[in-house]
C-alpha atoms as a PDB file:
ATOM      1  CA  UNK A   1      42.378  -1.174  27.066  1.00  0.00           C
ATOM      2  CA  UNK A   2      38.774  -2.515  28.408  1.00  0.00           C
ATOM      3  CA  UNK A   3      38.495  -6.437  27.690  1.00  0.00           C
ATOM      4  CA  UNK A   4      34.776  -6.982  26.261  1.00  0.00           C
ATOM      5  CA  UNK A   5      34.794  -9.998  28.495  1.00  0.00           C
ATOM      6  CA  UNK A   6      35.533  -8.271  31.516  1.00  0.00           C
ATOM      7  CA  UNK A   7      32.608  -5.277  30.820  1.00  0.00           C
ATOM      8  CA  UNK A   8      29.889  -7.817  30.090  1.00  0.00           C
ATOM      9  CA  UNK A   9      30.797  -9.697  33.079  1.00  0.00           C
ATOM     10  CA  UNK A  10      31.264 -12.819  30.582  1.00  0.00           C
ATOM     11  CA  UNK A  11      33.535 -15.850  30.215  1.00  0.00           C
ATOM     12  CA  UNK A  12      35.559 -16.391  27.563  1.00  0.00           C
ATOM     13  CA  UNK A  13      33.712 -19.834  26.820  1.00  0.00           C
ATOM     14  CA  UNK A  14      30.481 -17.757  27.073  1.00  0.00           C
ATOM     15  CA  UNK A  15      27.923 -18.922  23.954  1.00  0.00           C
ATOM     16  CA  UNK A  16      26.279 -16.440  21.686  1.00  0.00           C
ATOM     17  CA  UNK A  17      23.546 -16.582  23.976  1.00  0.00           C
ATOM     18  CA  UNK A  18      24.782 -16.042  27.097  1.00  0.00           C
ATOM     19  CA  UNK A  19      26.523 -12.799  25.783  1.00  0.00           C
ATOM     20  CA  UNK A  20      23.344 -11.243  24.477  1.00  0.00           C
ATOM     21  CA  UNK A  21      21.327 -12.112  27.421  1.00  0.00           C
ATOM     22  CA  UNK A  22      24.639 -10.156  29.374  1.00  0.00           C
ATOM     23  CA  UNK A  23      24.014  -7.480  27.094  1.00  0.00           C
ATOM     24  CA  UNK A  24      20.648  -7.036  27.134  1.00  0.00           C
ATOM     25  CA  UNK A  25      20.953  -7.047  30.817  1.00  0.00           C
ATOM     26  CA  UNK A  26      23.813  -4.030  31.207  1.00  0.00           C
ATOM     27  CA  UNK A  27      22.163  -1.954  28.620  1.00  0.00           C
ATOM     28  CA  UNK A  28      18.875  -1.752  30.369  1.00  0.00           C
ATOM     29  CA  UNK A  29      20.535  -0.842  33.451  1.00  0.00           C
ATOM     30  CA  UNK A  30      22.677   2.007  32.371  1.00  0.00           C
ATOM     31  CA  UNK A  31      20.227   3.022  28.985  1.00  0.00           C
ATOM     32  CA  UNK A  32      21.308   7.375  29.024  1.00  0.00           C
ATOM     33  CA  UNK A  33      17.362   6.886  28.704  1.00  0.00           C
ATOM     34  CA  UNK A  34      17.041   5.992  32.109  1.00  0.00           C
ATOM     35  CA  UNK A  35      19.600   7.896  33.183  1.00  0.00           C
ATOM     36  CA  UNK A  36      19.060  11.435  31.885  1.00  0.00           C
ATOM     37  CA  UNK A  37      22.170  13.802  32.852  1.00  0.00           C
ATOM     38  CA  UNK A  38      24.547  11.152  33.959  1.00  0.00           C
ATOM     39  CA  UNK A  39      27.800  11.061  32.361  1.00  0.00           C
ATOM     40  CA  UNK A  40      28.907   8.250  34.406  1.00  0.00           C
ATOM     41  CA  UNK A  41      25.644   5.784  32.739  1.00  0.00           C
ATOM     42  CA  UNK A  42      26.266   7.331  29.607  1.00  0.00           C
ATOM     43  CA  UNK A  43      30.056   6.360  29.483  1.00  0.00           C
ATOM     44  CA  UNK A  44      29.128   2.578  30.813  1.00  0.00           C
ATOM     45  CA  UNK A  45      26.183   1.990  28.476  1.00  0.00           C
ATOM     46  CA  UNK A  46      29.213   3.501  25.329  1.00  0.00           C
ATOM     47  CA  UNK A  47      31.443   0.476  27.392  1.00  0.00           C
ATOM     48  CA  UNK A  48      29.080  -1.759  27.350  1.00  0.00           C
ATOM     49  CA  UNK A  49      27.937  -1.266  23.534  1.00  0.00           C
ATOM     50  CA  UNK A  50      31.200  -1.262  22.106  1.00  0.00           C
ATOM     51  CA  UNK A  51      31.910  -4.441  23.698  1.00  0.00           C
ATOM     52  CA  UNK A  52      28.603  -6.221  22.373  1.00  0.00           C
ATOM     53  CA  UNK A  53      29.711  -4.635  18.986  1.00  0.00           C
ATOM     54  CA  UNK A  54      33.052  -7.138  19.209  1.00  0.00           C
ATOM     55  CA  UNK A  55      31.306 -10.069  20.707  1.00  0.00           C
ATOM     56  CA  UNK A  56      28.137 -10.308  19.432  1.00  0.00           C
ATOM     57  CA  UNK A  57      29.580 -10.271  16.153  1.00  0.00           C
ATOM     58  CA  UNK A  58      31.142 -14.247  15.310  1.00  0.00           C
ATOM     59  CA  UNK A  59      34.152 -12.612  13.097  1.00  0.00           C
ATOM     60  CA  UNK A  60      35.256  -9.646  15.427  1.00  0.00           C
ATOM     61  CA  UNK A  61      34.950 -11.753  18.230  1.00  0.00           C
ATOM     62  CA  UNK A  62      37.364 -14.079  16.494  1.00  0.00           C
ATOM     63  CA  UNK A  63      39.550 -11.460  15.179  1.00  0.00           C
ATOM     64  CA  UNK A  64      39.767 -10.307  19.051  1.00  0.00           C
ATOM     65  CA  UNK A  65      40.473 -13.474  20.483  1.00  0.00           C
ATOM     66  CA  UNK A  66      43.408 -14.323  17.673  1.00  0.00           C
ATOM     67  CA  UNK A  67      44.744 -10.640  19.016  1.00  0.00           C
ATOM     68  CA  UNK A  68      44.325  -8.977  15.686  1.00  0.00           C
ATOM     69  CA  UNK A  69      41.693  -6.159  17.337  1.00  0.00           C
ATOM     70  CA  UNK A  70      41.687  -5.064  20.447  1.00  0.00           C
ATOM     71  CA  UNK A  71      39.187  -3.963  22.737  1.00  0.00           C
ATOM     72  CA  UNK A  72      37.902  -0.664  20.946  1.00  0.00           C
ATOM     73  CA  UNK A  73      37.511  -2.818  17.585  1.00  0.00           C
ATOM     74  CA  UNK A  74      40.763  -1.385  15.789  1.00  0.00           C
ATOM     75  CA  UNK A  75      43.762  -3.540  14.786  1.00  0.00           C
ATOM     76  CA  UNK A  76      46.229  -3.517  16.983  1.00  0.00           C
ATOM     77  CA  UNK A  77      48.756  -0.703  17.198  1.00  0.00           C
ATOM     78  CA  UNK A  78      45.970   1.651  15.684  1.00  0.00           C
ATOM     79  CA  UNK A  79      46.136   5.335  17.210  1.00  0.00           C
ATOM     80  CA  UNK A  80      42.442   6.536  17.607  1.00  0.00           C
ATOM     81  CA  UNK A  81      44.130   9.413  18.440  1.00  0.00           C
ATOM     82  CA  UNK A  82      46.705   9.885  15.474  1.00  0.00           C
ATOM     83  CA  UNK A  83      44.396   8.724  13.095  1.00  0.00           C
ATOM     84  CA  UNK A  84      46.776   5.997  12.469  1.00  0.00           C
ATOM     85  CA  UNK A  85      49.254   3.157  13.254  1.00  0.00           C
ATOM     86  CA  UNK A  86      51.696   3.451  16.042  1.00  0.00           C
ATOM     87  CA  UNK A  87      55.410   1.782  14.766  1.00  0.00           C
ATOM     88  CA  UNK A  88      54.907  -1.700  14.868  1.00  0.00           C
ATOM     89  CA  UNK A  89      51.951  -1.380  12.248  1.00  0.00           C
ATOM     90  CA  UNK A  90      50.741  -5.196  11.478  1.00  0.00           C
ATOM     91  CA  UNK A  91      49.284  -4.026   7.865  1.00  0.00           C
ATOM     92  CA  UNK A  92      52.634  -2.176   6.874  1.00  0.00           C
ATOM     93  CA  UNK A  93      54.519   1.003   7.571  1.00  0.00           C
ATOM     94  CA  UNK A  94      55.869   2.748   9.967  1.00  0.00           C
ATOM     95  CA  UNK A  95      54.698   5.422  12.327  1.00  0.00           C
ATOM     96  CA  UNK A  96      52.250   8.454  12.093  1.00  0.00           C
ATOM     97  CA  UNK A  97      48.987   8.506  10.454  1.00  0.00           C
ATOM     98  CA  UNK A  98      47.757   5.933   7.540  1.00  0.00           C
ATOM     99  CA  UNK A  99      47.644   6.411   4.657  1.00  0.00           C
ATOM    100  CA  UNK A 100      45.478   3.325   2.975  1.00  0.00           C
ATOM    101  CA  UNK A 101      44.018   0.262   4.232  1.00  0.00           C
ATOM    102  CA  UNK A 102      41.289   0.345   6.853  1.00  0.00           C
ATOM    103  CA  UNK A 103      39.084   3.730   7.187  1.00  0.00           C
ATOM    104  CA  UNK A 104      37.626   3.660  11.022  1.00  0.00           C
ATOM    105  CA  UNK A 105      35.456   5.790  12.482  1.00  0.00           C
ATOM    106  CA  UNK A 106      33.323   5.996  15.380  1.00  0.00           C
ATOM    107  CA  UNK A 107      29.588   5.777  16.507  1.00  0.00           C
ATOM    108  CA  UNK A 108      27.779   7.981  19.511  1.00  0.00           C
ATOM    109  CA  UNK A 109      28.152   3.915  21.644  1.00  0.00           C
ATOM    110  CA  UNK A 110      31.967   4.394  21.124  1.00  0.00           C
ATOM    111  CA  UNK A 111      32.222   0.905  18.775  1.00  0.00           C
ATOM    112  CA  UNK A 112      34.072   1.228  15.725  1.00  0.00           C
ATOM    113  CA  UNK A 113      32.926  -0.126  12.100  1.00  0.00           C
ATOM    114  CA  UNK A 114      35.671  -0.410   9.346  1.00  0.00           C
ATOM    115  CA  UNK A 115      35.266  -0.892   5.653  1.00  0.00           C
ATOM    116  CA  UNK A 116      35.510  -4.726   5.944  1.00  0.00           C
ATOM    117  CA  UNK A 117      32.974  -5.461   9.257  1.00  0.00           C
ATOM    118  CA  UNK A 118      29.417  -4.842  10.545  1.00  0.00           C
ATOM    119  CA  UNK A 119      28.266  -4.342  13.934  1.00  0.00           C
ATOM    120  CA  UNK A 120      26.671  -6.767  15.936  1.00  0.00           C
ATOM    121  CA  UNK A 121      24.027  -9.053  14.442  1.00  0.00           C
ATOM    122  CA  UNK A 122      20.876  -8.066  16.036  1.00  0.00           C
ATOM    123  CA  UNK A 123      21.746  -5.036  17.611  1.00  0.00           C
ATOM    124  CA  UNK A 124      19.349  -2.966  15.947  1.00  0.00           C
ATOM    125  CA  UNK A 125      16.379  -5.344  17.145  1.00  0.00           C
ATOM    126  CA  UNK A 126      17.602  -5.481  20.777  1.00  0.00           C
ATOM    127  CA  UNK A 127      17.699  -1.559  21.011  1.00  0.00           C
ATOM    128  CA  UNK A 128      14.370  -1.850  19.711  1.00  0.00           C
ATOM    129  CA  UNK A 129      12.823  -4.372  21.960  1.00  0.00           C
ATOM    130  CA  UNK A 130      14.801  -2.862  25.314  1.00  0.00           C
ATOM    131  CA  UNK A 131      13.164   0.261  24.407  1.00  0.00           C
ATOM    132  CA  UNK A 132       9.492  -1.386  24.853  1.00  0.00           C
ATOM    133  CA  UNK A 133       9.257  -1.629  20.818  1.00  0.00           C
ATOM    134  CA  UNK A 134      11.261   0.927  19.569  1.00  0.00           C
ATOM    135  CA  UNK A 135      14.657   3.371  20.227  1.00  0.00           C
ATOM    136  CA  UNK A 136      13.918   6.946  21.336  1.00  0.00           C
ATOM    137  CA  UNK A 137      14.229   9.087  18.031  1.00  0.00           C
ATOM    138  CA  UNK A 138      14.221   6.313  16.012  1.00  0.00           C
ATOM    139  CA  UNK A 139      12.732   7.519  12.497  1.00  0.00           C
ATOM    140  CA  UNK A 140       8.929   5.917  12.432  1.00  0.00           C
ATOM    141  CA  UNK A 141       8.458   4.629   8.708  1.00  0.00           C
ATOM    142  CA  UNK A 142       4.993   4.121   7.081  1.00  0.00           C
ATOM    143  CA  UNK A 143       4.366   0.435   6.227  1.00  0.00           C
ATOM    144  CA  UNK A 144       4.745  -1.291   2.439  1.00  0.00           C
ATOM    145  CA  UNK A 145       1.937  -0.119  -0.091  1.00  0.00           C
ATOM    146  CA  UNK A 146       0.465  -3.088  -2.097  1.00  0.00           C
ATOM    147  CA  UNK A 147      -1.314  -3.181  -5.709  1.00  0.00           C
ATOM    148  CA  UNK A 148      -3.834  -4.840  -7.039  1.00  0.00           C
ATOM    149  CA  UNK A 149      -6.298  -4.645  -9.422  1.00  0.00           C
ATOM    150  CA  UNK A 150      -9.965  -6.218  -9.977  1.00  0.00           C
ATOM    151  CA  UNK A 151     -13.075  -5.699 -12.109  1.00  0.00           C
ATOM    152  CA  UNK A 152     -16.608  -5.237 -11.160  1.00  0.00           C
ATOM    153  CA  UNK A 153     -19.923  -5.161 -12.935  1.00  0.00           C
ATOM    154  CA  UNK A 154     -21.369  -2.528 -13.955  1.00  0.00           C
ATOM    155  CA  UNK A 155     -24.199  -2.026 -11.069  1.00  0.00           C
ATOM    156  CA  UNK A 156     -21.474  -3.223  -8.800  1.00  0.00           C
ATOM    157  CA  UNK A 157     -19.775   0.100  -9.583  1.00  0.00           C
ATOM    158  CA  UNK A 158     -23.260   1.480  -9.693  1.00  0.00           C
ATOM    159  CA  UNK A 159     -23.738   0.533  -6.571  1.00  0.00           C
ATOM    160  CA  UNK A 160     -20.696  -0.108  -4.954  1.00  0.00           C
ATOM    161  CA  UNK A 161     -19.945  -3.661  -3.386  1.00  0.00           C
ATOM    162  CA  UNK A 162     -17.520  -5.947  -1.608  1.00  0.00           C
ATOM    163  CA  UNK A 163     -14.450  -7.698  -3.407  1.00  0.00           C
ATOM    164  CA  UNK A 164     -12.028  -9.947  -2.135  1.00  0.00           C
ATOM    165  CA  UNK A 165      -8.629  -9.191  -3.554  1.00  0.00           C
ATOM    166  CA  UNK A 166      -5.766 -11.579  -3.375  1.00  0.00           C
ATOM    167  CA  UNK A 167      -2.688  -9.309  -2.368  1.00  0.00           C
ATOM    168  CA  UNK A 168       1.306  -9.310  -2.998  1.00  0.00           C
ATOM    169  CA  UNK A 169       2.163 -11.532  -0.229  1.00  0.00           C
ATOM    170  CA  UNK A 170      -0.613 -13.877  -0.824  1.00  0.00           C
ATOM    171  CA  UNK A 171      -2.882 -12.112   1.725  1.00  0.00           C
ATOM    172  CA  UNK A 172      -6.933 -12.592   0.836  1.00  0.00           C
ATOM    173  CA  UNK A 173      -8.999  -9.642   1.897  1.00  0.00           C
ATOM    174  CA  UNK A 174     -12.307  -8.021   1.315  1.00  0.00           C
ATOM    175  CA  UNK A 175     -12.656  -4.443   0.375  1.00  0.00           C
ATOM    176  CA  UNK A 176     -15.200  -2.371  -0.330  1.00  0.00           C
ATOM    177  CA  UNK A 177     -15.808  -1.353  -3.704  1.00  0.00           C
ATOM    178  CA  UNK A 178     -17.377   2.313  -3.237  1.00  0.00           C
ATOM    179  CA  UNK A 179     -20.120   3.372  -5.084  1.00  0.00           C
ATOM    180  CA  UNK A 180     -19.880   5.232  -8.301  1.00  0.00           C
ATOM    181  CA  UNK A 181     -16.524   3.877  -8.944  1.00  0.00           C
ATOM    182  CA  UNK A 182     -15.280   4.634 -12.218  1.00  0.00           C
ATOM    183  CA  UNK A 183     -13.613   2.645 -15.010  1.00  0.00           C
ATOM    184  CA  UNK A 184     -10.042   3.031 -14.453  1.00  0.00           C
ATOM    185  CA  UNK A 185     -10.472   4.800 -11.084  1.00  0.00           C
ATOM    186  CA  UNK A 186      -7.471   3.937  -8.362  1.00  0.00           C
ATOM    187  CA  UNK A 187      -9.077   3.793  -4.879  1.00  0.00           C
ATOM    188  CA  UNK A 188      -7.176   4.166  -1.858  1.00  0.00           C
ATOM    189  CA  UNK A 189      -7.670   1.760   1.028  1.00  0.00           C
ATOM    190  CA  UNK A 190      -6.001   3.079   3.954  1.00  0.00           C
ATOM    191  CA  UNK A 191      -4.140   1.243   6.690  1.00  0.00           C
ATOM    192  CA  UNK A 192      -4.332  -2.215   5.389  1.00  0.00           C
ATOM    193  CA  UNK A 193      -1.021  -2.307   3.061  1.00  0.00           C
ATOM    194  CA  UNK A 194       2.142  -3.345   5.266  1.00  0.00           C
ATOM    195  CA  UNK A 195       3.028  -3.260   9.006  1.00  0.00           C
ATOM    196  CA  UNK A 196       4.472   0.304  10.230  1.00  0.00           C
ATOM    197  CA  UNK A 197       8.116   0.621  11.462  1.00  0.00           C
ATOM    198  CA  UNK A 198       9.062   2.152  14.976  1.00  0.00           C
ATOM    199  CA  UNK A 199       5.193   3.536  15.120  1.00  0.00           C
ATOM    200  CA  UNK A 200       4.890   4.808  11.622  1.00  0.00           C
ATOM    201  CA  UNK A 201       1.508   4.175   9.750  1.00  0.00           C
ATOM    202  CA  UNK A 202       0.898   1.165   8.261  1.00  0.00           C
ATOM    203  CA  UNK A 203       0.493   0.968   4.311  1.00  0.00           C
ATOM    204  CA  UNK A 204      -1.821   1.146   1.769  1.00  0.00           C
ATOM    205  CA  UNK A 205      -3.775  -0.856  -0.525  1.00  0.00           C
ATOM    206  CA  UNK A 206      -3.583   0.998  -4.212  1.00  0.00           C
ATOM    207  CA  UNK A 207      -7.067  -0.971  -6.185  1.00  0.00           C
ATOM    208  CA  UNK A 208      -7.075  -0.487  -9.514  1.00  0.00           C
ATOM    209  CA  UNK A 209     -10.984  -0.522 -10.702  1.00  0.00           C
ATOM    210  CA  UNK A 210     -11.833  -1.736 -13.770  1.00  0.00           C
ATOM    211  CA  UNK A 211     -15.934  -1.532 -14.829  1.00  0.00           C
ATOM    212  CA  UNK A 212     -16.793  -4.399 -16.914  1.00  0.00           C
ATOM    213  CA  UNK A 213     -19.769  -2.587 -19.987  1.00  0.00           C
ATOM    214  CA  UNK A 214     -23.064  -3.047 -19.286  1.00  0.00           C
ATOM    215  CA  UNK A 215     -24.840  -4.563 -23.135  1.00  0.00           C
ATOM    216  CA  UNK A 216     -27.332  -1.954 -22.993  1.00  0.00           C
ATOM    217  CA  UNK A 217     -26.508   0.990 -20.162  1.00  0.00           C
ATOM    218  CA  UNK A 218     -23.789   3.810 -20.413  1.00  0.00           C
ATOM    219  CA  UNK A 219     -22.764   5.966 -17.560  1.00  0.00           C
ATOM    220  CA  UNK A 220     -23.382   9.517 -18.088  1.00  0.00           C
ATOM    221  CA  UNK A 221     -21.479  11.207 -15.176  1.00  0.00           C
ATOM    222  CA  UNK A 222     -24.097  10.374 -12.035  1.00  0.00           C
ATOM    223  CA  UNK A 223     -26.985   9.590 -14.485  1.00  0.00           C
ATOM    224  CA  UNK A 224     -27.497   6.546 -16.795  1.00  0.00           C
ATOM    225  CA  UNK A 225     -28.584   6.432 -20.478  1.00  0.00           C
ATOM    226  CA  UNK A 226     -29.970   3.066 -22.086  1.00  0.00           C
ATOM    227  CA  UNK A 227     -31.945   2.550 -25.479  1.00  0.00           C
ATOM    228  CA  UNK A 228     -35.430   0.390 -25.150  1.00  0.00           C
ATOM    229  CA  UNK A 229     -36.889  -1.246 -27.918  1.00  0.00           C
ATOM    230  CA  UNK A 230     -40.953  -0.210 -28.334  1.00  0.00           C
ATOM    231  CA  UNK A 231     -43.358  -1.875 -30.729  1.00  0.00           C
ATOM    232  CA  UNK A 232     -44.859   0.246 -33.574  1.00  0.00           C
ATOM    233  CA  UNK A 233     -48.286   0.066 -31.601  1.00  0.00           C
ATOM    234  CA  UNK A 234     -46.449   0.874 -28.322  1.00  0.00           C
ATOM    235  CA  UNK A 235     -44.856   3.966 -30.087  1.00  0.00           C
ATOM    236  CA  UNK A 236     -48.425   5.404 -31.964  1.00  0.00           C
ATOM    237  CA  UNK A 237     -51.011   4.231 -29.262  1.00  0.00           C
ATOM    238  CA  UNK A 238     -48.789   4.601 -25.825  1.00  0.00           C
ATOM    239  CA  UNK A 239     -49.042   2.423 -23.308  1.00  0.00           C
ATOM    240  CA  UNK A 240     -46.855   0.815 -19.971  1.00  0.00           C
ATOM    241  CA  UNK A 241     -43.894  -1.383 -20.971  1.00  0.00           C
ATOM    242  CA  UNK A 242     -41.263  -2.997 -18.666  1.00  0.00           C
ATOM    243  CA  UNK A 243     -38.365  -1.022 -18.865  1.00  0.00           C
ATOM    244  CA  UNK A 244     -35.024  -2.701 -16.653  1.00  0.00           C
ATOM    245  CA  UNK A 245     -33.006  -0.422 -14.379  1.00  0.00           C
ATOM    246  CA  UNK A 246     -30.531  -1.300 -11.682  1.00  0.00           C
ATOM    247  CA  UNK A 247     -32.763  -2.378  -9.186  1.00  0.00           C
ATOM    248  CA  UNK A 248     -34.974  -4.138 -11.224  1.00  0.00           C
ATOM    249  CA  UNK A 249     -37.919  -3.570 -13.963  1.00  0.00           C
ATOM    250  CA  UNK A 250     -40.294  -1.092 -13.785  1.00  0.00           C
ATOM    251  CA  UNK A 251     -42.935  -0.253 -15.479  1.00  0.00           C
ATOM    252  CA  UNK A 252     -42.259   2.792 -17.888  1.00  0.00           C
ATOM    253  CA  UNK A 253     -45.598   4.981 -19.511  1.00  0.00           C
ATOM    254  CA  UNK A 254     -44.968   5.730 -23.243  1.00  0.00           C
ATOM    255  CA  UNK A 255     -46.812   8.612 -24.230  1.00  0.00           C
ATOM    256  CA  UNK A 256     -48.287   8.359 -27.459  1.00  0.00           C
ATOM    257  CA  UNK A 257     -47.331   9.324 -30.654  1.00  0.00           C
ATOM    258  CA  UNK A 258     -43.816   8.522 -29.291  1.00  0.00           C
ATOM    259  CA  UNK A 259     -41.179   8.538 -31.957  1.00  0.00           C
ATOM    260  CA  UNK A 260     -37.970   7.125 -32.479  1.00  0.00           C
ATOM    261  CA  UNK A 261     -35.203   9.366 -29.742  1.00  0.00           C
ATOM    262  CA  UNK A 262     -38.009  10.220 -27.688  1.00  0.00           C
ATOM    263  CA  UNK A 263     -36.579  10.339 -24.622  1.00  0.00           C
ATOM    264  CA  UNK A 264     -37.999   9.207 -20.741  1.00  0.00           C
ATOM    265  CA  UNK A 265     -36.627  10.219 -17.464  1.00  0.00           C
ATOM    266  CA  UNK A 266     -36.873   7.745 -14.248  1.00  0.00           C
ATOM    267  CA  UNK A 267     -35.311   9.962 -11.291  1.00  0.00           C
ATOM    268  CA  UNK A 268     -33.467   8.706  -8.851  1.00  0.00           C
ATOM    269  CA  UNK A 269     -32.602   5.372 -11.117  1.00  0.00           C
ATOM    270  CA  UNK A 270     -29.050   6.354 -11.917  1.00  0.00           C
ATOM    271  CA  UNK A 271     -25.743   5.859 -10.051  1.00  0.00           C
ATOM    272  CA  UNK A 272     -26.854   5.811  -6.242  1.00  0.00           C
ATOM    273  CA  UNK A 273     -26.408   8.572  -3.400  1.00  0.00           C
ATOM    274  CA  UNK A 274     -22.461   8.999  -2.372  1.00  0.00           C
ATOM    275  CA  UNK A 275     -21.439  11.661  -0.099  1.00  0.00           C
ATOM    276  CA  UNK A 276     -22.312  14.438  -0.892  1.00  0.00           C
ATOM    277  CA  UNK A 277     -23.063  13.352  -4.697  1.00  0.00           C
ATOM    278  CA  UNK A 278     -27.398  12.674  -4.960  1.00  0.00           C
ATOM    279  CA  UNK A 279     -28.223  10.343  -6.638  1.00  0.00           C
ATOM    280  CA  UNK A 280     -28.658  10.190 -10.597  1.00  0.00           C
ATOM    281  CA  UNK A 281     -31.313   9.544 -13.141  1.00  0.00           C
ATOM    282  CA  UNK A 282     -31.795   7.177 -15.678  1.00  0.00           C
ATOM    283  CA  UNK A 283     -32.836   8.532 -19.100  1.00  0.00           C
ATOM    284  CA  UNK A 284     -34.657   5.776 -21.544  1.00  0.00           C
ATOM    285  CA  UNK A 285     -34.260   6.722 -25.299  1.00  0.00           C
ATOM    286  CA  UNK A 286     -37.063   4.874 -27.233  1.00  0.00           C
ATOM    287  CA  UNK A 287     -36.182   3.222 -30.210  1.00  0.00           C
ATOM    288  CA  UNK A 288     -39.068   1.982 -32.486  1.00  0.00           C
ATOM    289  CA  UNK A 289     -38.783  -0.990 -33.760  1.00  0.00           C
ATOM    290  CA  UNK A 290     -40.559  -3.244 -36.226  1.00  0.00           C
ATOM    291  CA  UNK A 291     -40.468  -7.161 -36.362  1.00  0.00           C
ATOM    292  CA  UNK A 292     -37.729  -9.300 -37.443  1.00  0.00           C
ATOM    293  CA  UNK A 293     -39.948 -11.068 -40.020  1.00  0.00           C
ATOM    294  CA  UNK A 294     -42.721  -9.591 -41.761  1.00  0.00           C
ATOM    295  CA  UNK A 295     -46.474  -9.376 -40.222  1.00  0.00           C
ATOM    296  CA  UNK A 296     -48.836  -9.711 -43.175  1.00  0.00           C
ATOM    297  CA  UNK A 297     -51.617  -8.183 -41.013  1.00  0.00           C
ATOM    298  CA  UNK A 298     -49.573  -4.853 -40.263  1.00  0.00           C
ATOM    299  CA  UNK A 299     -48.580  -5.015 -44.117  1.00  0.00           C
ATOM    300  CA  UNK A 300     -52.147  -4.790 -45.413  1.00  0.00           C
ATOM    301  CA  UNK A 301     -52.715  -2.201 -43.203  1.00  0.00           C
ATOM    302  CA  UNK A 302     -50.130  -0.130 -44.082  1.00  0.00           C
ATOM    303  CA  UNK A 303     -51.584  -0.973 -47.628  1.00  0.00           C
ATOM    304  CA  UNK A 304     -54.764   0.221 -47.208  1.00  0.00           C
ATOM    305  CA  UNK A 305     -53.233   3.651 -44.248  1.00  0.00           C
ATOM    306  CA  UNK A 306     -53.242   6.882 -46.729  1.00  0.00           C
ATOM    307  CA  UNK A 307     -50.659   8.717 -44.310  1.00  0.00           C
ATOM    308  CA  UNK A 308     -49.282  11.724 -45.974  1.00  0.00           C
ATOM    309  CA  UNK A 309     -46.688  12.938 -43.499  1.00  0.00           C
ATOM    310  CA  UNK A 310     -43.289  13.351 -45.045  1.00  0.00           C
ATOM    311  CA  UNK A 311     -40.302  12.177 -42.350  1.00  0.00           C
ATOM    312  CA  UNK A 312     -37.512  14.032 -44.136  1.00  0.00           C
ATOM    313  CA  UNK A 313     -39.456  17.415 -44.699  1.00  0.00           C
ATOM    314  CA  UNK A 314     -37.078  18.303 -41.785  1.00  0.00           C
ATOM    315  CA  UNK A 315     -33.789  17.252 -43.423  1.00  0.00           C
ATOM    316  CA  UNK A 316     -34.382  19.582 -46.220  1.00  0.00           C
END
């Protein structure tokens, strides 16, 4: 029976330090890794695992030195080989195989892990950094995917823009908002989301976009629609008035005898250029409008005006 001590080359007084640095040692040495084809390394480096798997961990390490395990991690007077307790069985009955109490079985290092114990604390993470980062076929695994949400004005999603989230973990970052974002749209941003595991990807950020409503523009797939306010005058005579878009105000020619629905198109005005998306057009609906208090001047004249057009001829 192989005394842990003895394989790692350790004292018994050795600290928990000492044995891991011992370990750490040996297993780089005699990795299979390093060693490809040679049954002798592969046998030490199962030696040397097994006995890190008992020492490295505080309770099987007492449990060894108290005599209750021995050197391959089973109680004493446990039969590998029988699948059982030889006579002389510490937990109860006699000879030949068991038939309750501990379950055992055995890992490719040769340690053995029982329904009450764990392997060695860290052993994962020292495979991991012997292995420059990582043990060979270890499964890679893509980083944590955060969530978070934010809303942006309406020519911000227009336009697109720049937003600084506040994440999960209390991470700030700026993303970029792209342009022609929708309300309600979920946009992916790739790679910045968790750290990846044993060379997997890291995660993703998942940004739910809300569009805060513009008070006088809709969105009309890539083009725009709006409703401006013209003066009787503006609407019978034609003329220029300003007329806001996303950029800023232009100046918009009404033609005359422009009616109420009459409707204006400013290309290019709409949500802006994306991909392989052009960009859209704003349409202006004119809405005539008279004053909010009366205008004795346009009152006489409408007094005097013998206009015999009938507006609803249509509706009949």
């Amino acid at each position: 029976m192989n005394d842990p001590y003895q394989t790692l080359g350790v004292p018994k007084t050795a600290s928990e330090a000492e044995i891991k640095k011992a370990f750490r040692a040996l297993a780089k040495k005699h990795h299979p890794d390093k060693h490809a084809g040679d049954a002798a390394a592969k046998k030490r480096f199962q030696e040397i695992s097994g006995a890190y798997d008992i020492l490295g961990d505080k309770e099987k390490r007492a449990q060894f030195d108290a005599g209750a395990i021995g050197g391959d991690g089973n109680p004493r007077g446990f039969d590998p080989r029988q699948g059982g307790f030889r006579q002389g069985n510490p937990f109860g009955g006699g000879g030949g195989p068991s038939r309750g109490g501990f379950k055992f079985s055995f890992d490719e290092a040769g340690a053995s892990s029982g329904g009450a114990g764990g392997g060695a604390a860290g052993f994962e993470d020292i495979f991991a950094d012997l292995m420059g980062g990582g043990r060979r076929g270890a499964r890679a695994a893509k980083g944590e995917s955060f969530s978070a949400a934010v809303t942006v004005s309406f020519p911000e999603a227009a336009s697109g823009s720049t937003r600084r989230i506040v994440l999960q973990n209390g991470e700030q970052l700026d993303v970029k908002i792209p342009v022609g974002v929708k309300d309600g749209q979920a946009v992916r941003v790739k790679g910045r989301g968790g750290a990846g595991r044993g060379g997997g990807a890291n995660g993703d950020i998942l940004l739910q976009v809300s569009v805060a409503p513009h008070p006088t523009m809709t969105r009309d797939g890539s083009d725009i629609r709006m409703d401006l306010p013209v003066t009787l005058k503006e609407a019978v005579l034609g003329g220029k008035v300003p007329a806001p878009t996303l950029t800023g105000t232009v100046s918009l020619s009404v033609p005359p005898n422009s009616n109420t629905g009459s409707t204006l198109r400013l290309k290019g005005k709409g949500i802006s250029a994306h991909g392989a998306t052009p960009a859209g057009d704003l349409y202006v609906r004119l809405v005539v409008t008279l004053p909010d208090k009366s205008d004795d001047a346009l009152c006489d004249f409408l007094r005097d005006w013998e206009g015999n057009y009938d507006p609803r001829a249509k509706n009949r």
